[in-house]
C-alpha atoms as a PDB file:
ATOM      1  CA  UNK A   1      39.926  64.882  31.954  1.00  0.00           C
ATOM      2  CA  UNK A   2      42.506  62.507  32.656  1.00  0.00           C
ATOM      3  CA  UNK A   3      41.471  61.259  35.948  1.00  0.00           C
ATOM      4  CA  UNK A   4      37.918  60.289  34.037  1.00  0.00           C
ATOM      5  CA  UNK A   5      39.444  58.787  31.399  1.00  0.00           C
ATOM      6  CA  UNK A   6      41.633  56.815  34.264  1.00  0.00           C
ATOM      7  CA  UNK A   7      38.242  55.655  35.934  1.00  0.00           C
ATOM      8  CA  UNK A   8      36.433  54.984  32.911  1.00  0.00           C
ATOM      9  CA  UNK A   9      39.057  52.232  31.936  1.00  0.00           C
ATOM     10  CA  UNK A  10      39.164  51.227  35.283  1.00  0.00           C
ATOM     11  CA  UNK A  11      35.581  50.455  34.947  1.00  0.00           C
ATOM     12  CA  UNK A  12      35.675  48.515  31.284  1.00  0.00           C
ATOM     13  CA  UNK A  13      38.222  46.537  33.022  1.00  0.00           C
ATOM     14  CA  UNK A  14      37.219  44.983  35.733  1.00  0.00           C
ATOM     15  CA  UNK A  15      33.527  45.054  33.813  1.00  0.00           C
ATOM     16  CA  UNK A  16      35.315  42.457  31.379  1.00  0.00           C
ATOM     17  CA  UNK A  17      37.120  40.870  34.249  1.00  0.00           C
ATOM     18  CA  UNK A  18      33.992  40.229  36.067  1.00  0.00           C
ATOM     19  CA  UNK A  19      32.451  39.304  32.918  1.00  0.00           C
ATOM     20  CA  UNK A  20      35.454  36.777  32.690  1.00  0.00           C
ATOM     21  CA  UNK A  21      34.623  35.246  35.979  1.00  0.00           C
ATOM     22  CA  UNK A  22      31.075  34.791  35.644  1.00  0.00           C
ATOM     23  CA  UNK A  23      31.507  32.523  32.053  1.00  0.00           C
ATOM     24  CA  UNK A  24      34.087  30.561  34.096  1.00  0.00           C
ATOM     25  CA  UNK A  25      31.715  30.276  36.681  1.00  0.00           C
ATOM     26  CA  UNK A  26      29.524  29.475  34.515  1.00  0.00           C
ATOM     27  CA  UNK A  27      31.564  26.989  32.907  1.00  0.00           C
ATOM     28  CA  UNK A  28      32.742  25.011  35.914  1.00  0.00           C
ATOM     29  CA  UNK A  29      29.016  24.779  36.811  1.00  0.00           C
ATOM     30  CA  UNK A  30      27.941  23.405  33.759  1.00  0.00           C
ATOM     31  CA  UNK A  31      30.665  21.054  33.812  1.00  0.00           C
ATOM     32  CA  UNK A  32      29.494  20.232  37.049  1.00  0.00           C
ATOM     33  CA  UNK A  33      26.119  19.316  35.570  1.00  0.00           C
ATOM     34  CA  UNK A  34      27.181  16.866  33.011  1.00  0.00           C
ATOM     35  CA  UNK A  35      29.216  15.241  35.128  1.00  0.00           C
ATOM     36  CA  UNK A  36      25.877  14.901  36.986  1.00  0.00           C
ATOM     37  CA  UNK A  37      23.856  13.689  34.097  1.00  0.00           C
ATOM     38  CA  UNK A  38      26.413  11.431  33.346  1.00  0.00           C
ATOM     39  CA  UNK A  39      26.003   9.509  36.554  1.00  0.00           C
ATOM     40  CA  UNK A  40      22.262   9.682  36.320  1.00  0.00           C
ATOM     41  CA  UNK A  41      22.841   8.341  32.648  1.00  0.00           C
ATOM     42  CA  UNK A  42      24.581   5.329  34.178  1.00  0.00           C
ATOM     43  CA  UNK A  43      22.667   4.651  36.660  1.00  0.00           C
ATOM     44  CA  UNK A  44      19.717   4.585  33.428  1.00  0.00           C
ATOM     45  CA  UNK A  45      18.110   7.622  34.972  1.00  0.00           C
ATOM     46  CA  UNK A  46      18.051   8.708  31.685  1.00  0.00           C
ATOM     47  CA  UNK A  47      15.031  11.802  32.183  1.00  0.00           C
ATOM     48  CA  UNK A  48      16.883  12.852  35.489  1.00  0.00           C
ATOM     49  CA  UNK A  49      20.306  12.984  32.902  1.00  0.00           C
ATOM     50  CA  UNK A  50      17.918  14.942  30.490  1.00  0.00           C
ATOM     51  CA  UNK A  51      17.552  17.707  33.032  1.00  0.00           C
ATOM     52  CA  UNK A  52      21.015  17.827  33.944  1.00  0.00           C
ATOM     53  CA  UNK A  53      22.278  18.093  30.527  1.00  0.00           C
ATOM     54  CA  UNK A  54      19.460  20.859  30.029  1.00  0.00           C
ATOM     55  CA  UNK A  55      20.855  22.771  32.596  1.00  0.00           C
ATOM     56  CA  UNK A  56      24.133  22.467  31.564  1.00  0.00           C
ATOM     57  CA  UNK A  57      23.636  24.064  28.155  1.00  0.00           C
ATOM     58  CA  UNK A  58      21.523  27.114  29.496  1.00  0.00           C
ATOM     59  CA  UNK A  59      24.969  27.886  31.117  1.00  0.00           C
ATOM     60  CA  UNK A  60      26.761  27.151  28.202  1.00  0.00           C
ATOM     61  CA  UNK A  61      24.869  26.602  24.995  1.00  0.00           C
ATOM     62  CA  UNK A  62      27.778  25.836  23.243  1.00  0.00           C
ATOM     63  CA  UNK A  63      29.115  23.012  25.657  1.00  0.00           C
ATOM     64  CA  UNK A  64      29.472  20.061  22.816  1.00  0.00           C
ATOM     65  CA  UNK A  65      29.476  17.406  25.468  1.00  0.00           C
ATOM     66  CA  UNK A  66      26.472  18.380  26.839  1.00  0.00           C
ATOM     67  CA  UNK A  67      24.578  18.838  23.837  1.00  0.00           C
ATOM     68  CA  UNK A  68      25.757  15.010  22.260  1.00  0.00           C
ATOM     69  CA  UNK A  69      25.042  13.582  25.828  1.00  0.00           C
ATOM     70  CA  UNK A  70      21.571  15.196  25.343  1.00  0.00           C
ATOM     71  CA  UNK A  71      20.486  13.460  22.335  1.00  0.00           C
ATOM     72  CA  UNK A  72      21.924  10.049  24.032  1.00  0.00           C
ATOM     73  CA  UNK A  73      19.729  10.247  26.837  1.00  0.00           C
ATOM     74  CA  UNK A  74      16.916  11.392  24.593  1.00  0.00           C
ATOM     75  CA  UNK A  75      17.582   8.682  22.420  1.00  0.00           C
ATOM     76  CA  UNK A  76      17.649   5.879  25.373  1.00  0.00           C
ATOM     77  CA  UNK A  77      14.176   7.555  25.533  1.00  0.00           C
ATOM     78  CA  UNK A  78      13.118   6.355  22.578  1.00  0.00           C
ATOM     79  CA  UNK A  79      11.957   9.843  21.146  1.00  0.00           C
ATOM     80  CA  UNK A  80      14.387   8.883  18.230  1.00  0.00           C
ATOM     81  CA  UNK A  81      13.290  11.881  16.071  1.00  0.00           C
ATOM     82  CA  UNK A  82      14.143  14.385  18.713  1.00  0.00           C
ATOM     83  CA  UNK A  83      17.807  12.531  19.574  1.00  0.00           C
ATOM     84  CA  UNK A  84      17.899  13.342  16.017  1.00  0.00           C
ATOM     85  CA  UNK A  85      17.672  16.888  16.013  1.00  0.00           C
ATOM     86  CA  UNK A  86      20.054  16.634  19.110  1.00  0.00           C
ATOM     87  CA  UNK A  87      22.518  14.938  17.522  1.00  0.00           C
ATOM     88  CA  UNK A  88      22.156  17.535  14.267  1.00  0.00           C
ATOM     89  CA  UNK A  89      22.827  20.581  17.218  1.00  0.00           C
ATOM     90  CA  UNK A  90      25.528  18.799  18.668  1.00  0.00           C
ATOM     91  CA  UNK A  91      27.529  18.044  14.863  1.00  0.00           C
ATOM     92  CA  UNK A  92      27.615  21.751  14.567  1.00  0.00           C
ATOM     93  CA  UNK A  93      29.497  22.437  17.749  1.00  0.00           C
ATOM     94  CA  UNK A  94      31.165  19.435  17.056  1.00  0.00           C
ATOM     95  CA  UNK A  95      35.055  20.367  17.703  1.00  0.00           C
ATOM     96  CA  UNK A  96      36.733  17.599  15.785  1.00  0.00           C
ATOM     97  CA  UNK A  97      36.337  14.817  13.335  1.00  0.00           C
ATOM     98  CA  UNK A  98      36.345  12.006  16.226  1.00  0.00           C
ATOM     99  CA  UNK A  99      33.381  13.989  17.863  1.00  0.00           C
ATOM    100  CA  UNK A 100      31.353  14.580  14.445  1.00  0.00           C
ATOM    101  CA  UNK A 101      32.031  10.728  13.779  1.00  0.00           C
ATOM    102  CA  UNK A 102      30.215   9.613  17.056  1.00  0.00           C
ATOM    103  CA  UNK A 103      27.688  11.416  16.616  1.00  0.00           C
ATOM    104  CA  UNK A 104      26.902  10.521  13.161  1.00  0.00           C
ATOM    105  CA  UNK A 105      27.361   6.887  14.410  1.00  0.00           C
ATOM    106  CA  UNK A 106      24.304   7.554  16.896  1.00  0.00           C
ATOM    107  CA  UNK A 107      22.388   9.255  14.615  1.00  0.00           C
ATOM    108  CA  UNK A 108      22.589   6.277  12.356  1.00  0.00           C
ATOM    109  CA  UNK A 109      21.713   4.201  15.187  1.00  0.00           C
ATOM    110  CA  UNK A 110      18.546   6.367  15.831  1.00  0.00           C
ATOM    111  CA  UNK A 111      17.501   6.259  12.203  1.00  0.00           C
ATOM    112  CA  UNK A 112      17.979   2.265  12.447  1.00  0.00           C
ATOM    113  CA  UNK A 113      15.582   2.349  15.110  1.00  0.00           C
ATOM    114  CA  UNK A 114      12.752   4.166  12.770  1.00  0.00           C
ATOM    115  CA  UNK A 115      13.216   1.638   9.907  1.00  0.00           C
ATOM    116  CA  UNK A 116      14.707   4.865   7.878  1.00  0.00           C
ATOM    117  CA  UNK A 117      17.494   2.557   6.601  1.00  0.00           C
ATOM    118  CA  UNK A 118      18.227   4.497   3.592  1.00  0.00           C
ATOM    119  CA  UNK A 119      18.872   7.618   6.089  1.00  0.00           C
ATOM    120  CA  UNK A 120      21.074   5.460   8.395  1.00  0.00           C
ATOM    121  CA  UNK A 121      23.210   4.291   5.444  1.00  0.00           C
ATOM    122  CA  UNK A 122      24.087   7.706   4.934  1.00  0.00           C
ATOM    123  CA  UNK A 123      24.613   8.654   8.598  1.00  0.00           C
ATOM    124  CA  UNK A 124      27.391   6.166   9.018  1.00  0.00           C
ATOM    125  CA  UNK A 125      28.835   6.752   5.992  1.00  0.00           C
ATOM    126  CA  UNK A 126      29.458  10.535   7.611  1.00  0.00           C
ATOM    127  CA  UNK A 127      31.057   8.812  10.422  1.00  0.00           C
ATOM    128  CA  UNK A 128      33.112   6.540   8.372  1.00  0.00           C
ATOM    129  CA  UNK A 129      34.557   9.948   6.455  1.00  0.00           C
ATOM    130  CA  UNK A 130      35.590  11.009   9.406  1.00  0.00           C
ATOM    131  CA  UNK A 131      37.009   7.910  11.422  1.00  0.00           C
ATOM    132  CA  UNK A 132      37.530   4.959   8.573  1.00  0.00           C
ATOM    133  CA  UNK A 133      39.205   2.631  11.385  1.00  0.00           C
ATOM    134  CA  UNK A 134      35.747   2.500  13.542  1.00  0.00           C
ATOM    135  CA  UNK A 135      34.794  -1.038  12.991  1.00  0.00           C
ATOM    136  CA  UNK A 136      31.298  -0.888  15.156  1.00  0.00           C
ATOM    137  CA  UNK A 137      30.226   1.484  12.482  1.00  0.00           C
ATOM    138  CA  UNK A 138      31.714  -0.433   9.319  1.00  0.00           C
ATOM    139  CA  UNK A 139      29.194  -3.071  10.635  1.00  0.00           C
ATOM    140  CA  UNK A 140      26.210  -0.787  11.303  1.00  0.00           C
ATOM    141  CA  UNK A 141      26.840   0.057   7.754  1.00  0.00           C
ATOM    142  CA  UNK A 142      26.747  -3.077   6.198  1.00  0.00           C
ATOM    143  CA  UNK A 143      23.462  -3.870   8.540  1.00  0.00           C
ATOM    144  CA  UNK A 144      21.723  -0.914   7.332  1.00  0.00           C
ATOM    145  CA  UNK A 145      22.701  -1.080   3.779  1.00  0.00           C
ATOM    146  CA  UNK A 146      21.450  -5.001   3.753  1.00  0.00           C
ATOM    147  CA  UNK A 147      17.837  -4.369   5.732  1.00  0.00           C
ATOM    148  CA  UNK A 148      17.431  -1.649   2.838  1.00  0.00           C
ATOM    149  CA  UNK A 149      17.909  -3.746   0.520  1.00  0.00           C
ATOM    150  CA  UNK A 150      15.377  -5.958   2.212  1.00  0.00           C
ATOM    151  CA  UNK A 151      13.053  -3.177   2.357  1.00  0.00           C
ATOM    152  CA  UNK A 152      13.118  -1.364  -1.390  1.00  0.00           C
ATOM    153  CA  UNK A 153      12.942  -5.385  -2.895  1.00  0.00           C
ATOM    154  CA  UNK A 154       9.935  -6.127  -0.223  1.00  0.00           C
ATOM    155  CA  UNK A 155       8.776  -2.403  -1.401  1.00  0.00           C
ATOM    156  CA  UNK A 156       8.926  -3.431  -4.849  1.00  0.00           C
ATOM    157  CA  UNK A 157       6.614  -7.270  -4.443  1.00  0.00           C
ATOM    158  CA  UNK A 158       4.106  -4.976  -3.136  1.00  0.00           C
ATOM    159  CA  UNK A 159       3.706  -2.533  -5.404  1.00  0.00           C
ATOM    160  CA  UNK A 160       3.656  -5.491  -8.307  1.00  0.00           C
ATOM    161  CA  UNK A 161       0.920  -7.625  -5.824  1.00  0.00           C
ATOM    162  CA  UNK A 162      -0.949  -4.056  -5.931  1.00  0.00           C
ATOM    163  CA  UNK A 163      -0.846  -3.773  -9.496  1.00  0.00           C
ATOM    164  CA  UNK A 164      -1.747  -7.414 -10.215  1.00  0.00           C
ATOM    165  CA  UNK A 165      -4.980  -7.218  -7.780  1.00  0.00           C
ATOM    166  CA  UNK A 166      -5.761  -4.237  -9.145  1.00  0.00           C
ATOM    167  CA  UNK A 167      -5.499  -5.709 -12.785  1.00  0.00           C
ATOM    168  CA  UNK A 168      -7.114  -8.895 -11.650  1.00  0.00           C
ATOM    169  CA  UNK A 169      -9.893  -6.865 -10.055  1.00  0.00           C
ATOM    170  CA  UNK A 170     -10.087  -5.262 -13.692  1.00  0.00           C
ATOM    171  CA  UNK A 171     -10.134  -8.637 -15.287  1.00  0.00           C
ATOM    172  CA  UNK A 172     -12.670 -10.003 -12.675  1.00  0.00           C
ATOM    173  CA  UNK A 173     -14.739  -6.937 -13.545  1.00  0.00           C
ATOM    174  CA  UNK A 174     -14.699  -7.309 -17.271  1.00  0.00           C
ATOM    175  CA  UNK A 175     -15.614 -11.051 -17.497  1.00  0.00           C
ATOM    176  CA  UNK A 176     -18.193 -10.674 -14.852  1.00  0.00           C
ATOM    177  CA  UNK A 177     -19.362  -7.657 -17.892  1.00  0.00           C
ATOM    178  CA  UNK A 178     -19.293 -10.082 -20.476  1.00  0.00           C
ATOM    179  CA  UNK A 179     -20.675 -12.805 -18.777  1.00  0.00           C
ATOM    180  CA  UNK A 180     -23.625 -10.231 -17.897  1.00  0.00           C
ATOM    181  CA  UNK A 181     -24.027  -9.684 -21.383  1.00  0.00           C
ATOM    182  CA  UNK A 182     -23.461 -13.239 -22.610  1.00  0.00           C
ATOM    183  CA  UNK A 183     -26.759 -14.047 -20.153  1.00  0.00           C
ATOM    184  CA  UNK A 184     -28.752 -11.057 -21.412  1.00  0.00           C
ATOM    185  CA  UNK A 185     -27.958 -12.243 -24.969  1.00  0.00           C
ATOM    186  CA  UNK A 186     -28.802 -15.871 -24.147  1.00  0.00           C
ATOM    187  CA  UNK A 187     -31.784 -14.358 -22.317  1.00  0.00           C
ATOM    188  CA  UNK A 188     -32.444 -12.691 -25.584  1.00  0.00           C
ATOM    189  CA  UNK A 189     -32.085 -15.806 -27.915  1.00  0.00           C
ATOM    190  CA  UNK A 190     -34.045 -18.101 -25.231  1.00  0.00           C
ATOM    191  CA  UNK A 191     -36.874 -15.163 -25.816  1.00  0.00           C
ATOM    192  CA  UNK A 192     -36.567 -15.097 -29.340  1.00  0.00           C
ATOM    193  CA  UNK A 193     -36.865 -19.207 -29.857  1.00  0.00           C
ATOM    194  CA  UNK A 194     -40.200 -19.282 -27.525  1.00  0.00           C
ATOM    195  CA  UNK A 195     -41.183 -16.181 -29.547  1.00  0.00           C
ATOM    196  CA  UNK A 196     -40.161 -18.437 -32.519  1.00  0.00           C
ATOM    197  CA  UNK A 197     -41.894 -21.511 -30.544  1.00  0.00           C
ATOM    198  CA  UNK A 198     -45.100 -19.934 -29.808  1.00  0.00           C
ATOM    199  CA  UNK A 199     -45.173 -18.439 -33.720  1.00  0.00           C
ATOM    200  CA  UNK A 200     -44.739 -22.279 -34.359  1.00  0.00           C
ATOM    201  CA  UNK A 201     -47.624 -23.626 -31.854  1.00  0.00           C
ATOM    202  CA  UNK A 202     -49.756 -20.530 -33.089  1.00  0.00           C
ATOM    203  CA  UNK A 203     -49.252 -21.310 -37.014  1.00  0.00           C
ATOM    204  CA  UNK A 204     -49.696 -24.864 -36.320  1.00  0.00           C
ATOM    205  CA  UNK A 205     -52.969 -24.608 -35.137  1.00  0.00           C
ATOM    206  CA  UNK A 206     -54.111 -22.251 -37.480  1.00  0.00           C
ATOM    207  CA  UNK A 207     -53.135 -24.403 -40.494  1.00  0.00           C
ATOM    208  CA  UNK A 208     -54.978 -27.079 -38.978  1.00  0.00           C
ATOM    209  CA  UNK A 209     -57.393 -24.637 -38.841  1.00  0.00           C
ATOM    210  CA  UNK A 210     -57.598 -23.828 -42.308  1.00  0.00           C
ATOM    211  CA  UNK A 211     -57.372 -27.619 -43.224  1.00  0.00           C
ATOM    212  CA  UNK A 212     -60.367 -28.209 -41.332  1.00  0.00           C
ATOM    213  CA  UNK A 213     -61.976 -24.944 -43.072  1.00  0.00           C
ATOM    214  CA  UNK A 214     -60.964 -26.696 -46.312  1.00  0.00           C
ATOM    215  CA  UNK A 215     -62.233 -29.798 -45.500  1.00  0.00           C
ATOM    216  CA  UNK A 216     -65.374 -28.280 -44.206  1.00  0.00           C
ATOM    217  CA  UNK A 217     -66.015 -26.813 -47.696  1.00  0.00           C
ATOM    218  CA  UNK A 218     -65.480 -30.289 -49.374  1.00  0.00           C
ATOM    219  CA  UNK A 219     -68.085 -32.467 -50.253  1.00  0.00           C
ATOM    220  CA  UNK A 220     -68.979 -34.798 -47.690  1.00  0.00           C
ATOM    221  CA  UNK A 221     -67.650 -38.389 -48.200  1.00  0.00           C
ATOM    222  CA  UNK A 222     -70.850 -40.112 -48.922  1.00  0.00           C
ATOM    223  CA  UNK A 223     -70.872 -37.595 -52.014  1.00  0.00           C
ATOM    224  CA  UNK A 224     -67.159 -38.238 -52.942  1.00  0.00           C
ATOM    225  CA  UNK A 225     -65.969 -40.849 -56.232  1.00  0.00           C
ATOM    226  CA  UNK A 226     -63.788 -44.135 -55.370  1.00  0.00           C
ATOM    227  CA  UNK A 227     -61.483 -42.309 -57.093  1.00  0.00           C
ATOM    228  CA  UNK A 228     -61.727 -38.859 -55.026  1.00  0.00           C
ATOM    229  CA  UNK A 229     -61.383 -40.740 -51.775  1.00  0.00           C
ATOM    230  CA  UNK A 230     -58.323 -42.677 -52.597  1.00  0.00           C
ATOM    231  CA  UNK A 231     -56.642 -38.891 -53.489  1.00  0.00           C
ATOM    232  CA  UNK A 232     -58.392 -37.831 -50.022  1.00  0.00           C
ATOM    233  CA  UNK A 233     -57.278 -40.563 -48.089  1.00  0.00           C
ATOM    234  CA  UNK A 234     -53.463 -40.508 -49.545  1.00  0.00           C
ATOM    235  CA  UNK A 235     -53.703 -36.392 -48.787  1.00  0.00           C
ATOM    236  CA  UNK A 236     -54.409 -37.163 -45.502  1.00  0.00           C
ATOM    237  CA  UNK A 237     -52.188 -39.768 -44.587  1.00  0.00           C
ATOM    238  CA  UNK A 238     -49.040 -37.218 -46.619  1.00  0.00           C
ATOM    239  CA  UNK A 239     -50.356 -34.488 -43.851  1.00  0.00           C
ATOM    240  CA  UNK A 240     -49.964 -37.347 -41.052  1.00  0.00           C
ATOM    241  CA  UNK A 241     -46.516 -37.809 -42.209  1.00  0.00           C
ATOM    242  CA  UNK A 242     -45.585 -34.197 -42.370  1.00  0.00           C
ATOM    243  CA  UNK A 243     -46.835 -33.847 -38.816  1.00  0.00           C
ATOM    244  CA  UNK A 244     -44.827 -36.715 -37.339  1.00  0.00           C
ATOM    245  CA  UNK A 245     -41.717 -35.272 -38.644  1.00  0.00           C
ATOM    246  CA  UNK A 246     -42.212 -31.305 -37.254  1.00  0.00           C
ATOM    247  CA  UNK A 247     -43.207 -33.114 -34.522  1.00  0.00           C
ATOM    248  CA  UNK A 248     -39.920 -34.782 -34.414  1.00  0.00           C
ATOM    249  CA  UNK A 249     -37.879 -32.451 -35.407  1.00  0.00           C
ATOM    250  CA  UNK A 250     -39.338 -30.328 -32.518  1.00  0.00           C
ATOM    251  CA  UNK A 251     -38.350 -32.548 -29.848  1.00  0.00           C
ATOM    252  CA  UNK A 252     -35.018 -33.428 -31.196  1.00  0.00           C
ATOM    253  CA  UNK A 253     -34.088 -29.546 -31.125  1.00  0.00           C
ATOM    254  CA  UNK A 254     -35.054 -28.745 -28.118  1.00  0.00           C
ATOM    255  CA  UNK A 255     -33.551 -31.491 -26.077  1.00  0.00           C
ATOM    256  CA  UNK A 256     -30.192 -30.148 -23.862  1.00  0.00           C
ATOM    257  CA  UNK A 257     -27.841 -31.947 -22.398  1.00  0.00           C
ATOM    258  CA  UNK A 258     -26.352 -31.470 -18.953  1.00  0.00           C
ATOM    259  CA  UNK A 259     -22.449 -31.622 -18.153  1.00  0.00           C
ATOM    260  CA  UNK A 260     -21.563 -32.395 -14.740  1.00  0.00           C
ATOM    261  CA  UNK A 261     -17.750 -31.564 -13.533  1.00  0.00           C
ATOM    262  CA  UNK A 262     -16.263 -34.477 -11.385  1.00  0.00           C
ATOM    263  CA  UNK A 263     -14.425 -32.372  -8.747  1.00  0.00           C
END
C-alpha cells in the first residue's frame, strides 16, 4: 500500500513538473515569436507581424504583449474595427495602468480614424485616468473633442437644411395648389363672362328682333301722322343712343392691359 501510494506521488509530480516545463517552453517560444513580429512590424511587414503575434498567443493566450502588438499591426492594416476588438482583448489582460493607458491611447487613435470622434473622446479620456502626464494623448484629446464639435454643429446645419427643403418643398407644393385653383377659378370666371357675353350677344339680337317684330306690326310710314313720325323718328334715334353706349361700355370692359417686368 505504501509503495503505491510512493509511486502514485511520484507520478503527480513529475506530471506537474513536466507540465511546468512545457508552459515554460511554451512561454520562451512565444516570446520568441513576438520578438519576431516585432521585427517584421518594423520592417512594416505588418501581415507577416500578424502571424507571428497569432502564433504567439496560441502558446500563450494570455501573453498581453502579444495581444496589444496584435491590434497594432491590425490597425497599421487599416481594419480599424478589428484593432478595436484587439485592443478591447488586450485591456483585459492588461497588467497595469501604463499598459491599459496605451492601449486606450490606440484605441482612440483607431476610432479617430473611423470619424467616431465622440468614441475617441472617451477612449483617451480612459488613458488619461490612468497616465494624466501623457501629453501625446492630452492632444489627441483636445483634437477629437474639437472635430466633434465640428461634426454634431455640421450634423445639426443639415438636419435644419433638411427641414427647410422639406418645408419649402411643402410651401412650393401648396402655392403651386393654390395657384392650380386660382387658374381653375379664373378659368371658371373667364367661362362664366363669355357665358355672360354670349347671353349678351344672344339677347341683343333677339331684342332687335322683337323691335323689328314691333315695327313690323306698325303701320307703314306712308300711313303714319307728322306727328307719329316725329315720336317714331325720336324713338329711334333714343334706341341708336342706347346702342352706342352698350356698345361702349362693352369694349371698355373687356379691354386688359399687359404688364411687362424689366429684368
Amino acid at each position: 500500500m505504501r509503495n503505491s501510494i510512493v509511486i502514485l506521488f511520484i507520478c503527480v509530480t513529475s506530471l506537474m513538473f513536466s507540465q511546468q516545463k512545457d508552459a515554460k517552453v511554451l512561454e520562451r517560444e512565444a516570446r520568441k515569436d513576438v520578438r519576431e513580429g516585432n521585427e517584421l512590424y518594423n520592417k512594416l511587414k505588418f501581415e507577416e507581424a500578424e502571424i507571428a503575434y497569432k502564433k504567439a498567443l496560441d502558446k500563450n493566450p494570455n501573453y498581453e504583449k502579444a495581444s496589444y502588438n496584435l491590434g497594432n499591426a491590425i490597425y497599421q492594416k487599416n481594419k480599424n474595427k478589428e484593432a478595436v476588438f484587439q485592443y478591447d482583448l488586450a485591456e483585459k489582460i492588461a497588467p497595469d495602468k501604463m499598459s491599459k493607458a496605451e492601449i486606450s491611447h490606440n484605441k482612440g487613435n483607431a476610432f479617430m480614424k473611423e470619424k467616431q470622434y465622440d468614441k475617441a473622446v472617451e477612449a483617451y479620456k480612459n488613458a488619461m485616468r490612468n497616465n494624466s502626464k501623457d501629453d501625446e494623448t492630452r492632444y489627441n484629446l483636445a483634437m477629437a473633442q474639437e472635430l466633434l464639435k465640428n461634426q454634431q454643429n455640421k450634423d445639426k446645419k443639415d438636419n435644419k437644411d433638411k427641414k427647410d427643403d422639406k418645408k419649402d418643398d411643402k410651401n412650393k407644393d401648396q402655392k403651386d395648389k393654390e395657384g392650380g385653383d386660382k387658374d381653375k377659378k379664373d378659368d371658371k370666371n373667364e367661362d362664366q363672362d363669355k357665358g355672360k357675353d354670349k347671353e349678351d350677344d344672344k339677347g341683343n339680337p333677339k331684342k332687335e328682333k322683337d323691335n323689328q317684330q314691333n315695327q313690323d306690326k306698325k303701320p307703314r310710314p306712308n300711313e303714319l301722322s307728322p306727328e307719329q313720325m316725329k315720336q317714331l323718328l325720336e324713338a329711334m334715334n333714343n334706341e341708336e343712343n342706347k346702342t352706342q353706349k352698350k356698345l361702349n361700355a362693352q369694349k371698355s370692359r373687356g379691354r386688359k392691359i399687359k404688364n411687362e417686368k424689366d429684368w
